[in-house]
C-alpha atoms as a PDB file:
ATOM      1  CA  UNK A   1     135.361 111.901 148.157  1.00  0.00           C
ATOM      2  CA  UNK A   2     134.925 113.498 150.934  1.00  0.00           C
ATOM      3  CA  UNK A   3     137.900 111.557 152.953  1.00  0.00           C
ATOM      4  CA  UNK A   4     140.094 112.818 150.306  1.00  0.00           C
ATOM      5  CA  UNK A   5     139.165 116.396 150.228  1.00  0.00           C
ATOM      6  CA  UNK A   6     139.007 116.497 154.310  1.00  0.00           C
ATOM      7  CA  UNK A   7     142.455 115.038 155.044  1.00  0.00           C
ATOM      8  CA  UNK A   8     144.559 114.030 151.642  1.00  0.00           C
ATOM      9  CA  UNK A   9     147.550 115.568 150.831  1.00  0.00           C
ATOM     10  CA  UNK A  10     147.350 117.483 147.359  1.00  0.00           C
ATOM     11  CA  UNK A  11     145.510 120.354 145.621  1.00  0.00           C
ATOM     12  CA  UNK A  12     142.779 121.240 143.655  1.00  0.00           C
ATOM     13  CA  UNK A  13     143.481 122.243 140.086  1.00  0.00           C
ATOM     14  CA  UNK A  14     141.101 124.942 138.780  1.00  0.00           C
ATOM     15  CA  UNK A  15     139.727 124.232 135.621  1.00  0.00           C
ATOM     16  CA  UNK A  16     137.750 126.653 135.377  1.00  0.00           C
ATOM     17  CA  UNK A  17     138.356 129.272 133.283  1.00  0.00           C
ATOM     18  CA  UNK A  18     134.799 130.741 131.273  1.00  0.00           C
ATOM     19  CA  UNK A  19     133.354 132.744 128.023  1.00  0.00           C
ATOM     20  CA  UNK A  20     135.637 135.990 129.658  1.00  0.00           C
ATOM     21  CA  UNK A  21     138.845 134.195 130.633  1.00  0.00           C
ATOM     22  CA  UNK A  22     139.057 131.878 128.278  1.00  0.00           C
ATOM     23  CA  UNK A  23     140.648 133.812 125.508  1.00  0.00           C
ATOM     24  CA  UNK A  24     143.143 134.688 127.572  1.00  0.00           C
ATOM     25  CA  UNK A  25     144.056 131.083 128.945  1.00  0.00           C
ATOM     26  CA  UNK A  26     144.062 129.934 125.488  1.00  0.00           C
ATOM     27  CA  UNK A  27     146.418 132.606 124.478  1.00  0.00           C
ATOM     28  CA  UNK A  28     148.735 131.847 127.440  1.00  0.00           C
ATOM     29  CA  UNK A  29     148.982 128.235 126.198  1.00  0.00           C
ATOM     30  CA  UNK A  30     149.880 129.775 122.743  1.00  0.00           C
ATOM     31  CA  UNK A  31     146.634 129.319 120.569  1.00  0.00           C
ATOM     32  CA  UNK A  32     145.601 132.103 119.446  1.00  0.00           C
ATOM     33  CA  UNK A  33     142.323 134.389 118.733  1.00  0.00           C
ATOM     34  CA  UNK A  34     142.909 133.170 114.826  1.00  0.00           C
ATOM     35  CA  UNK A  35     142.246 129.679 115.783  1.00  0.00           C
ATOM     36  CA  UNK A  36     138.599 129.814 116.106  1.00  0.00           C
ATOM     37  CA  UNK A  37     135.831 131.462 114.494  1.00  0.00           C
ATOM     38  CA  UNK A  38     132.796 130.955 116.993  1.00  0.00           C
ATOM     39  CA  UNK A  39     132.360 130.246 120.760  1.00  0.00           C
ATOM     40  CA  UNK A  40     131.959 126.743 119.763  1.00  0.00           C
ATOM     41  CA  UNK A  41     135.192 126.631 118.270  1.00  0.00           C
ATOM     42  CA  UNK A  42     136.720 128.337 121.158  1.00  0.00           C
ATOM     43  CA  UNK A  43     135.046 126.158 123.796  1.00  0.00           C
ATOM     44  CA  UNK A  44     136.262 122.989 121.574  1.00  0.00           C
ATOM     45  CA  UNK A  45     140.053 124.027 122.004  1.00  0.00           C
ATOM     46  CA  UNK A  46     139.983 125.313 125.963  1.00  0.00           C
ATOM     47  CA  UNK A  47     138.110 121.380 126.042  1.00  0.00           C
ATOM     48  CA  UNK A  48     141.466 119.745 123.826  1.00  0.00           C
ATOM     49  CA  UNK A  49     143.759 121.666 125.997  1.00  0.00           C
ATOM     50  CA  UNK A  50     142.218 120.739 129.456  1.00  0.00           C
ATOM     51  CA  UNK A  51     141.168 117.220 128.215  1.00  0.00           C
ATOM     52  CA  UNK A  52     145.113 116.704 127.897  1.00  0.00           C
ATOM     53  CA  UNK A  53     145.916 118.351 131.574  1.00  0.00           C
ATOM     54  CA  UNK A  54     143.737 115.887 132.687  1.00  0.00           C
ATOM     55  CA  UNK A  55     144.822 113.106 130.984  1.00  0.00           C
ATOM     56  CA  UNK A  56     148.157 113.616 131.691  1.00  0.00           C
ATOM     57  CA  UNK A  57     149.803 110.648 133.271  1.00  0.00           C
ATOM     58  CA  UNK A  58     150.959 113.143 136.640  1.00  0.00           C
ATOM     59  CA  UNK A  59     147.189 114.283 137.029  1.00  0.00           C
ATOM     60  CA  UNK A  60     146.300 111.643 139.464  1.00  0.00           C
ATOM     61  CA  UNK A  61     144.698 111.558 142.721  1.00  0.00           C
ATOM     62  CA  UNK A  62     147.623 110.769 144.117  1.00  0.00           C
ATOM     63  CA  UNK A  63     148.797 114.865 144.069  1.00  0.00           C
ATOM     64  CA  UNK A  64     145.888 116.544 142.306  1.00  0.00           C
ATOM     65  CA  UNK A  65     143.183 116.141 145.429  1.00  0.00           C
ATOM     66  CA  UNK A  66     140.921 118.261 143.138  1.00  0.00           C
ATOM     67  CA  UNK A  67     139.530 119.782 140.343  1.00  0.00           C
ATOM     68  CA  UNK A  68     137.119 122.570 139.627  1.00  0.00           C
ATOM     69  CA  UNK A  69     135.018 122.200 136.159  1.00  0.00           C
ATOM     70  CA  UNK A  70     133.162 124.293 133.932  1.00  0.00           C
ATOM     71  CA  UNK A  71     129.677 124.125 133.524  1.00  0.00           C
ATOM     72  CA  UNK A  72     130.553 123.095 129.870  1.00  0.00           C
ATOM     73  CA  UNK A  73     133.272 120.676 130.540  1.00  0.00           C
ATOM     74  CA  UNK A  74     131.453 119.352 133.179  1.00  0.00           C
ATOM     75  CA  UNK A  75     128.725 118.660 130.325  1.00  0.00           C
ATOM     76  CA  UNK A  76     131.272 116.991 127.920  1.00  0.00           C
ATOM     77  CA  UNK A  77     133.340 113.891 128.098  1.00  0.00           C
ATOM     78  CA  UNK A  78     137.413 112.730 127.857  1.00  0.00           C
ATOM     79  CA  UNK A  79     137.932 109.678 126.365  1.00  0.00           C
ATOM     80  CA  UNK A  80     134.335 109.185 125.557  1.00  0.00           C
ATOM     81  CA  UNK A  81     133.094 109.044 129.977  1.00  0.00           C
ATOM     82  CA  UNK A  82     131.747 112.024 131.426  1.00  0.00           C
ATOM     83  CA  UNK A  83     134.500 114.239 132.480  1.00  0.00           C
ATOM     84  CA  UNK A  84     133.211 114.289 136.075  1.00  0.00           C
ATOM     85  CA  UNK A  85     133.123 110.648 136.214  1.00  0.00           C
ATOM     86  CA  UNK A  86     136.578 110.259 134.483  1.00  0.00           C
ATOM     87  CA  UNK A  87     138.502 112.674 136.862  1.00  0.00           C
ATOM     88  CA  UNK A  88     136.968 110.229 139.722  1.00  0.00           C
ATOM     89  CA  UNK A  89     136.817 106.781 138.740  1.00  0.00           C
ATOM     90  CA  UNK A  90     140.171 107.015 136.471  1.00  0.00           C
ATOM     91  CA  UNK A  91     142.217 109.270 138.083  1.00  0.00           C
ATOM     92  CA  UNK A  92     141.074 109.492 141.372  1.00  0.00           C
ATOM     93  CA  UNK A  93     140.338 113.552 141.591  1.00  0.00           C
ATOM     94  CA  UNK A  94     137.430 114.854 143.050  1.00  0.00           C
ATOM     95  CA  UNK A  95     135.329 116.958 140.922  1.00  0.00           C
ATOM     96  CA  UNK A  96     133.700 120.354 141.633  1.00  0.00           C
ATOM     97  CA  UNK A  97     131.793 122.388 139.709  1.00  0.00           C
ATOM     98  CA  UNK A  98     132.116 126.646 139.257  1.00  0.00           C
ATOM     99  CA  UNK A  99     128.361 127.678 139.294  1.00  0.00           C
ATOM    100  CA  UNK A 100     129.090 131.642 139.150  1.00  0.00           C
ATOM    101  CA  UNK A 101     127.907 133.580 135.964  1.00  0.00           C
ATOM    102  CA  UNK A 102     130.887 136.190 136.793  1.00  0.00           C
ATOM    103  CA  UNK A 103     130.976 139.809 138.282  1.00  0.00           C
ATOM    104  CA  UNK A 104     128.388 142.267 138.768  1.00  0.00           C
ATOM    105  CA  UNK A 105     129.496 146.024 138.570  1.00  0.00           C
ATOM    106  CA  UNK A 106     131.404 147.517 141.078  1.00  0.00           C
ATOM    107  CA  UNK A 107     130.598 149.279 144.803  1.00  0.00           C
ATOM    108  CA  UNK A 108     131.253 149.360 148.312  1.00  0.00           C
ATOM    109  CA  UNK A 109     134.711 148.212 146.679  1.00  0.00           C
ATOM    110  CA  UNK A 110     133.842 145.168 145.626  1.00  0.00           C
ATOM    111  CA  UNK A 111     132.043 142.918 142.984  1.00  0.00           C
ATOM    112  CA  UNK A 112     129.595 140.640 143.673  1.00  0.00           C
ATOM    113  CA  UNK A 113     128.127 138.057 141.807  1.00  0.00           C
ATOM    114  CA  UNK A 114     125.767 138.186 138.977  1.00  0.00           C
ATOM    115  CA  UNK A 115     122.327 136.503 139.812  1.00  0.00           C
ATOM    116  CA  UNK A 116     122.666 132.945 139.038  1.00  0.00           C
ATOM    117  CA  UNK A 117     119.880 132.011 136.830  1.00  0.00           C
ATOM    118  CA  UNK A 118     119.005 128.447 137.147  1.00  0.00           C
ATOM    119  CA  UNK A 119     121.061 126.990 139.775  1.00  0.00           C
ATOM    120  CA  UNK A 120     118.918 124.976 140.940  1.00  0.00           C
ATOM    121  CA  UNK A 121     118.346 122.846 137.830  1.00  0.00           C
ATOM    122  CA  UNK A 122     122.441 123.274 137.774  1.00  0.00           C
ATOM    123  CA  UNK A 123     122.844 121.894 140.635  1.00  0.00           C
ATOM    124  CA  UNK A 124     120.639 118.675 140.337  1.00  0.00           C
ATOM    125  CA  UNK A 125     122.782 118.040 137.319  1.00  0.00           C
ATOM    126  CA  UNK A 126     126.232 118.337 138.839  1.00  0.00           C
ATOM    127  CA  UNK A 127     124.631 115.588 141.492  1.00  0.00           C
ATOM    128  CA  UNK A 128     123.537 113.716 138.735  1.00  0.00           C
ATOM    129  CA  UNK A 129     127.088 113.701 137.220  1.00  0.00           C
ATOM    130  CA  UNK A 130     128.973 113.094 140.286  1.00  0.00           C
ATOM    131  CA  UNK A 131     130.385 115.931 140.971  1.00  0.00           C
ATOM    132  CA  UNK A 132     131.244 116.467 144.974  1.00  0.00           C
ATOM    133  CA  UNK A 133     131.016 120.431 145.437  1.00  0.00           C
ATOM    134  CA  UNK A 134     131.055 123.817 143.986  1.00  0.00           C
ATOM    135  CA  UNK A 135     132.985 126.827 143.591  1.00  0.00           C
ATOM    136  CA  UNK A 136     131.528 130.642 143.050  1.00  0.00           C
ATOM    137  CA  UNK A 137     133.831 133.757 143.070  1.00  0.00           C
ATOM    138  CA  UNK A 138     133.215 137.308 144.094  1.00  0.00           C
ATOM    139  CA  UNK A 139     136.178 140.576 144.393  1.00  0.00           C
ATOM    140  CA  UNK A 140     136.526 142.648 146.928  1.00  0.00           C
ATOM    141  CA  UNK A 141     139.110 145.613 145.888  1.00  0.00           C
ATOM    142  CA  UNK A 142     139.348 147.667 148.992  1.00  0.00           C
ATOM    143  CA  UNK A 143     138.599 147.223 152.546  1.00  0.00           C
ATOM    144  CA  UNK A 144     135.607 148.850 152.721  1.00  0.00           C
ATOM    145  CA  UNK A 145     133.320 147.213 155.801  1.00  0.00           C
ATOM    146  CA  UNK A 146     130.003 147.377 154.119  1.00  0.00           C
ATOM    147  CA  UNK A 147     130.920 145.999 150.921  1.00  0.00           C
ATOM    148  CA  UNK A 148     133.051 143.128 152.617  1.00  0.00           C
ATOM    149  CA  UNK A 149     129.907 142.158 154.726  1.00  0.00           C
ATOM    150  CA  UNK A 150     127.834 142.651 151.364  1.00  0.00           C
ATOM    151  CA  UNK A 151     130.448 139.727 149.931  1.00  0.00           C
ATOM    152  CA  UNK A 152     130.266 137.496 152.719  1.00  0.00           C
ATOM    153  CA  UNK A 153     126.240 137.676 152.693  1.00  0.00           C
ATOM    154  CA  UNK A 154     126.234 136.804 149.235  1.00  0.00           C
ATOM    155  CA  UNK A 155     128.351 133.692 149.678  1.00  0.00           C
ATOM    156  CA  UNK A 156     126.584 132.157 152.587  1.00  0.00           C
ATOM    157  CA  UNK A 157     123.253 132.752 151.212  1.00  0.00           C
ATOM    158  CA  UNK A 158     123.772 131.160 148.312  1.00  0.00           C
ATOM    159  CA  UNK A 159     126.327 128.590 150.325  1.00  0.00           C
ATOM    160  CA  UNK A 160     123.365 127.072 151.689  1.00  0.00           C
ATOM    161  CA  UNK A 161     121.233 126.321 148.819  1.00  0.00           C
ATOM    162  CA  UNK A 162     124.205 124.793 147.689  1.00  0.00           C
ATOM    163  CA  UNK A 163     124.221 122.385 151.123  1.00  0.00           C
ATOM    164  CA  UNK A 164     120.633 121.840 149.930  1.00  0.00           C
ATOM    165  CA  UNK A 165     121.326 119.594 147.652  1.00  0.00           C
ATOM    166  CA  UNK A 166     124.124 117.642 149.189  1.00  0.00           C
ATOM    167  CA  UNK A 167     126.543 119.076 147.201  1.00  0.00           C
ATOM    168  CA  UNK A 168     129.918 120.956 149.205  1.00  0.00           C
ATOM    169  CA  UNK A 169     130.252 124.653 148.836  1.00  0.00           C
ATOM    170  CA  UNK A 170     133.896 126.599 148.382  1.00  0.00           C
ATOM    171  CA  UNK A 171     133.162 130.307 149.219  1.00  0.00           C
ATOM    172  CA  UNK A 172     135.328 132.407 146.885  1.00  0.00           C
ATOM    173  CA  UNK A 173     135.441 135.631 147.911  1.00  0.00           C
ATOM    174  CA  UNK A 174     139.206 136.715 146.460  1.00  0.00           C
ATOM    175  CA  UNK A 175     141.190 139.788 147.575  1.00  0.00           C
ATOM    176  CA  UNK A 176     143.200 141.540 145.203  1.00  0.00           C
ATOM    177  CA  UNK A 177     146.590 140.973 145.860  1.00  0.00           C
ATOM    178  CA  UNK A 178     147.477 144.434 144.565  1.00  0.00           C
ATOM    179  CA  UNK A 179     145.269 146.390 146.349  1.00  0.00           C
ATOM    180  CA  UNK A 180     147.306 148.957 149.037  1.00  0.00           C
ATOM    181  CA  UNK A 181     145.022 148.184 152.024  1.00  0.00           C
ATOM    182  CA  UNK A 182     144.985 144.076 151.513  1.00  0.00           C
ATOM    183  CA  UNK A 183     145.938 143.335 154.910  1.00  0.00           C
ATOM    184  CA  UNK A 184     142.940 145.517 156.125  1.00  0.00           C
ATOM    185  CA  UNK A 185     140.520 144.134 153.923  1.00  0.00           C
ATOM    186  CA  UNK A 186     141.500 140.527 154.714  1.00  0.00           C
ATOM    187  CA  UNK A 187     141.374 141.209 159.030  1.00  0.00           C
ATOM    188  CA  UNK A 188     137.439 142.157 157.649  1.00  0.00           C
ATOM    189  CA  UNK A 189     137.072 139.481 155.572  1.00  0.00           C
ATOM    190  CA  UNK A 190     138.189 136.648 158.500  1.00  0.00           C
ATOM    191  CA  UNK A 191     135.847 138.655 160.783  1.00  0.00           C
ATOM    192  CA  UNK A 192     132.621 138.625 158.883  1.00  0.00           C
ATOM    193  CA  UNK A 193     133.685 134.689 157.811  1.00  0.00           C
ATOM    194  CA  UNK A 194     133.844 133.926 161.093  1.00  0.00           C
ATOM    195  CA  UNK A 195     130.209 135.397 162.156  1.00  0.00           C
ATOM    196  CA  UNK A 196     128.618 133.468 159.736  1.00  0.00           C
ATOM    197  CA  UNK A 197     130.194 130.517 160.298  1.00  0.00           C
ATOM    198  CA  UNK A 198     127.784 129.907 163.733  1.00  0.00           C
ATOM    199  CA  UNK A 199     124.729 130.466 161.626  1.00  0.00           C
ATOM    200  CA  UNK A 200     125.441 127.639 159.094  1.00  0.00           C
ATOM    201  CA  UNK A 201     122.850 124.556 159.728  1.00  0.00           C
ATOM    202  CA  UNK A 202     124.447 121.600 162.147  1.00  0.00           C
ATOM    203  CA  UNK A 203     126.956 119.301 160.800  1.00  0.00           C
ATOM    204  CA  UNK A 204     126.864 120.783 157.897  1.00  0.00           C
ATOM    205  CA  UNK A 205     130.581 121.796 156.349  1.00  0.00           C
ATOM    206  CA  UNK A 206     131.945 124.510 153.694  1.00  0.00           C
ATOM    207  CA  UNK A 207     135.094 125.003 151.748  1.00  0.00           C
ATOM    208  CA  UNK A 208     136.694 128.452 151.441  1.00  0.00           C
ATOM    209  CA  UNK A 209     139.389 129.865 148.616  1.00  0.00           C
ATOM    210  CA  UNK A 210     141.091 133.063 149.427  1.00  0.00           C
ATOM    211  CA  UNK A 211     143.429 135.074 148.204  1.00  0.00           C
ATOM    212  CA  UNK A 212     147.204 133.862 149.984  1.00  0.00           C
ATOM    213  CA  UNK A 213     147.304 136.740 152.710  1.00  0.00           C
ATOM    214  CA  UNK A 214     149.754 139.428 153.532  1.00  0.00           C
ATOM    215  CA  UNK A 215     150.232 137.901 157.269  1.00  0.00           C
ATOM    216  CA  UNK A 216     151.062 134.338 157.005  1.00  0.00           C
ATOM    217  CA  UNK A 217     148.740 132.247 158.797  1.00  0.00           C
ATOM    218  CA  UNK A 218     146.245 134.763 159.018  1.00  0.00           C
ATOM    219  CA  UNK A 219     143.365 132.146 157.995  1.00  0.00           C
ATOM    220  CA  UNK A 220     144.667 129.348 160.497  1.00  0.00           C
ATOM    221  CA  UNK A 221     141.434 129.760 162.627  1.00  0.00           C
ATOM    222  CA  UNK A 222     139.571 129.172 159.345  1.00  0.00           C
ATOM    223  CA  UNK A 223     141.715 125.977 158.384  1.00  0.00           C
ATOM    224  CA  UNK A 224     141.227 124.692 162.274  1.00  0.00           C
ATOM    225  CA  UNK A 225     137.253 125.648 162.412  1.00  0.00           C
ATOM    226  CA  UNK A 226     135.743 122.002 162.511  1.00  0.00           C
ATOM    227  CA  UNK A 227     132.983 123.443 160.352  1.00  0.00           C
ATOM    228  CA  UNK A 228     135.561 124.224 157.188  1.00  0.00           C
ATOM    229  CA  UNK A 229     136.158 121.070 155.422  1.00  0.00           C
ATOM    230  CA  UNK A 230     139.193 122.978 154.060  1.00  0.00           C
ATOM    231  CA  UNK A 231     140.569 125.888 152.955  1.00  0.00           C
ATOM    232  CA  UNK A 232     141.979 126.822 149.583  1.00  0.00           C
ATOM    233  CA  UNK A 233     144.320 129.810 148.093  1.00  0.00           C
ATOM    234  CA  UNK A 234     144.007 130.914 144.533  1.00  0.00           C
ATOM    235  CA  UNK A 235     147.333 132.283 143.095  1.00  0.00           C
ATOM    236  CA  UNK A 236     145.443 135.275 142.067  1.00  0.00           C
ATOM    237  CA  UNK A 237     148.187 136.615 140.103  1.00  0.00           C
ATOM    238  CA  UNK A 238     151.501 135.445 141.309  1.00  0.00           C
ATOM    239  CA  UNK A 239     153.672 133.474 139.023  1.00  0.00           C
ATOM    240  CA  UNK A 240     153.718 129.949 140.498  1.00  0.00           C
ATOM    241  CA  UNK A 241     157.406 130.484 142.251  1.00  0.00           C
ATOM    242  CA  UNK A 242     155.969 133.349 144.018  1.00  0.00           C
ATOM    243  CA  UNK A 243     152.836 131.756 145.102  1.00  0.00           C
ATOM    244  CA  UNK A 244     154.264 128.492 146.168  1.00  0.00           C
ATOM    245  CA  UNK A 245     156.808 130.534 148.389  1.00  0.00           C
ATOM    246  CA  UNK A 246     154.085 132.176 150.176  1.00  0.00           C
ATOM    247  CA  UNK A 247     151.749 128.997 150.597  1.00  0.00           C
ATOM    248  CA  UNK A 248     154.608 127.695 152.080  1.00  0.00           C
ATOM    249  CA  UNK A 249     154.356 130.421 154.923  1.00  0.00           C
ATOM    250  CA  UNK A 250     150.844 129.251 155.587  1.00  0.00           C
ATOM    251  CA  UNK A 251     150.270 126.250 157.463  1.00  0.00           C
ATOM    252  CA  UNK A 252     147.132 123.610 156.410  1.00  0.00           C
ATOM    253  CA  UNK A 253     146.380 125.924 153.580  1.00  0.00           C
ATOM    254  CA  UNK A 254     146.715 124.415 150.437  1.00  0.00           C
ATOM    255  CA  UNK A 255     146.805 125.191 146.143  1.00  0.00           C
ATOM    256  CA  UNK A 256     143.991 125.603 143.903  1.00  0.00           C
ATOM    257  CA  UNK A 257     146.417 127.333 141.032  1.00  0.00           C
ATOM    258  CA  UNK A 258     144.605 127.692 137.573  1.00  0.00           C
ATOM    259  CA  UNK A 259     146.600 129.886 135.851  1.00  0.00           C
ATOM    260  CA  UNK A 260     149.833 129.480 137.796  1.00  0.00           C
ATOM    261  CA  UNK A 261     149.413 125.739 137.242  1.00  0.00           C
ATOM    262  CA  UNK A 262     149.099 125.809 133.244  1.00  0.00           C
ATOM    263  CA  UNK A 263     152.403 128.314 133.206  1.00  0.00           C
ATOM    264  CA  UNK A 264     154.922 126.574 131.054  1.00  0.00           C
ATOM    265  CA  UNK A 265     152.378 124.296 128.794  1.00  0.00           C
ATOM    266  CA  UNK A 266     151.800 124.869 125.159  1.00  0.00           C
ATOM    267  CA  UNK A 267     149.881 123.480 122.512  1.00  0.00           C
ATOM    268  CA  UNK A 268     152.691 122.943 120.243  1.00  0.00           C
ATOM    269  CA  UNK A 269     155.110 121.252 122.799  1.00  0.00           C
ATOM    270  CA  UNK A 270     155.840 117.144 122.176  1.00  0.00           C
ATOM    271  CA  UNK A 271     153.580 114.976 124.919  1.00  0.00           C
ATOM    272  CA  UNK A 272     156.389 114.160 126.434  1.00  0.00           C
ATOM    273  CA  UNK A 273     157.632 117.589 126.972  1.00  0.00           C
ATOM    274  CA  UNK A 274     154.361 118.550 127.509  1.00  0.00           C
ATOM    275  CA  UNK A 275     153.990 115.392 130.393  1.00  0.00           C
ATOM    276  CA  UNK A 276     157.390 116.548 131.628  1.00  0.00           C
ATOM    277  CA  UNK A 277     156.445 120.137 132.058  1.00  0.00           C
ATOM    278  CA  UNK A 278     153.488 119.213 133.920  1.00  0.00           C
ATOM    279  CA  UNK A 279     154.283 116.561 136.543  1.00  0.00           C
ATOM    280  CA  UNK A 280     156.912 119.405 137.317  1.00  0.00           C
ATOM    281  CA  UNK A 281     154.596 121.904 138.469  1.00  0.00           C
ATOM    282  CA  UNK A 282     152.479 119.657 140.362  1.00  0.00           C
ATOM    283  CA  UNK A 283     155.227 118.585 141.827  1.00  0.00           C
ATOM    284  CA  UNK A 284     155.955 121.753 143.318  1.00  0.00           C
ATOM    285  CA  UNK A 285     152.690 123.019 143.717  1.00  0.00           C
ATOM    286  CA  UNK A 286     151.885 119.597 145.953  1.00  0.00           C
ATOM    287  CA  UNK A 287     154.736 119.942 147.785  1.00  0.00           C
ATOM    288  CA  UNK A 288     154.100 123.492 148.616  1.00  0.00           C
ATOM    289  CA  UNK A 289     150.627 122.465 149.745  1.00  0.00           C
ATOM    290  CA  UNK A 290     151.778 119.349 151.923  1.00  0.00           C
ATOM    291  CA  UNK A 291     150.622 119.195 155.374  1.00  0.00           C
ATOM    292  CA  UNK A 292     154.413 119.033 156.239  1.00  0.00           C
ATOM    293  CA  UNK A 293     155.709 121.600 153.758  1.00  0.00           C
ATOM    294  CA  UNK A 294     157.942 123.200 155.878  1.00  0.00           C
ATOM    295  CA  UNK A 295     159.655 120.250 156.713  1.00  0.00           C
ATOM    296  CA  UNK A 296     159.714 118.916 153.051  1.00  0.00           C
END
């Protein structure tokens, strides 16, 4: 697993989405609030719809390097094996697992992360289960210095107990792409990274997923830091053209699209349009993420 994340070709698929977001990625994939009646019910549908991304004959290995669970699909199964050990020993794709319990209020310009009750106990499952890493996501909506550093703290501290148990860390702390002073707060963001970086224990590696930046490039020493396993850009709002065209800018950086890679899939379309639909947008979102993109 790690081979594959390190060095492969491909991207991580984020399959991900939680109790807040999952309304909406339901809604996008035209299933509507009407359909269910509990959280259980809504948690079995966002399961159908992901349980068919992933069973989908394009999501292989061979262009989806990765994919980020849900604590509750993580938990479940597809096709009656654990969903962690299905993406793995059927497909080929490596799972992570999202361990955040979302956004705490506000300041300094950004959010941080709720306390995460029980990770520990988390954690020794998603070893259990096979999973190969994590993912946890925190917003920072202004280039404000303290709150940046505030961010990056966070993420490291809690990095490492993640390293504790053998299990690969990717650092999410996402800039808003619509924020006026986005350039600013990402030159902030690379410079605290990069502090913390040296204090991380020896030969011990992290993943990072960032927001695609104004400047292209602008993460390269990130992507070429021998302590990074790799680095990761969410589409954080782009439609999937738009986001493609600007990871295309940015060499060794590479897709983990949740949103941007459902776009186009409904739960009323035929599998085969549903198939075709897919293996189109990884497709492009692989090729945008290729170590030779610009040549391809």
């Amino acid at each position: 697993m790690a081979a594959q994340v390190a060095g492969k070709d491909g991207f991580i698929a984020a399959l991900d989405q939680s109790g807040g977001s999952t309304p909406k990625a339901l809604k996008l994939y035209g299933v509507d609030e009407a359909a269910w009646s509990s959280e259980e019910e809504m948690y079995d549908l966002i399961h159908q719809m992901r349980s068919r991304i992933i069973t989908s004959p394009a999501f292989t290995g061979d262009k989806v390097m990765g994919a980020i669970l849900f604590e509750q699909t993580m938990d479940r199964a597809v096709e009656g094996v654990p969903t962690a050990q299905y993406l793995w020993e059927k497909r080929g794709v490596v799972p992570f697992l999202k361990v955040d319990k979302g956004l705490a209020d506000g300041k300094d310009g950004v959010k941080l992360m709720k306390p995460i009750a029980g990770l520990d106990d988390l954690l020794e499952r998603a070893v259990a289960k096979g999973v190969f890493g994590t993912k946890m996501r925190s917003v920072i909506d202004a280039a404000n210095p303290a709150g940046i550093k505030a961010i990056v703290d966070q993420q490291f501290e809690v990095g490492k107990q993640i390293l504790s148990h053998g299990l690969v860390p990717i650092l999410e702390p996402e800039v808003t792409i619509s924020i006026a002073d986005k350039a600013e707060a990402e030159e902030l963001l690379l410079a605290e990274i990069r502090k913390h970086l040296d204090g991380l224990p020896s030969g011990q590696k992290i993943m990072l997923k960032v927001s695609i930046p104004t400047k292209p490039n602008h993460y390269k020493p990130l992507i070429d830091d021998p302590r990074v396993m790799r680095v990761v850009a969410l589409s954080g709002g782009y439609s999937r053209d738009e986001a493609n065209a600007k990871l295309v800018e940015n060499d060794g950086l590479i897709a983990s699209f949740s949103r941007a890679l459902t776009e186009g899939l409904s739960a009323d379309q035929s599998d085969a349009d549903f198939n075709a639909t897919l293996a189109a947008t990884i497709d492009s979102i692989f090729q945008a993420s290729r170590a030779d993109k610009k040549a391809a």
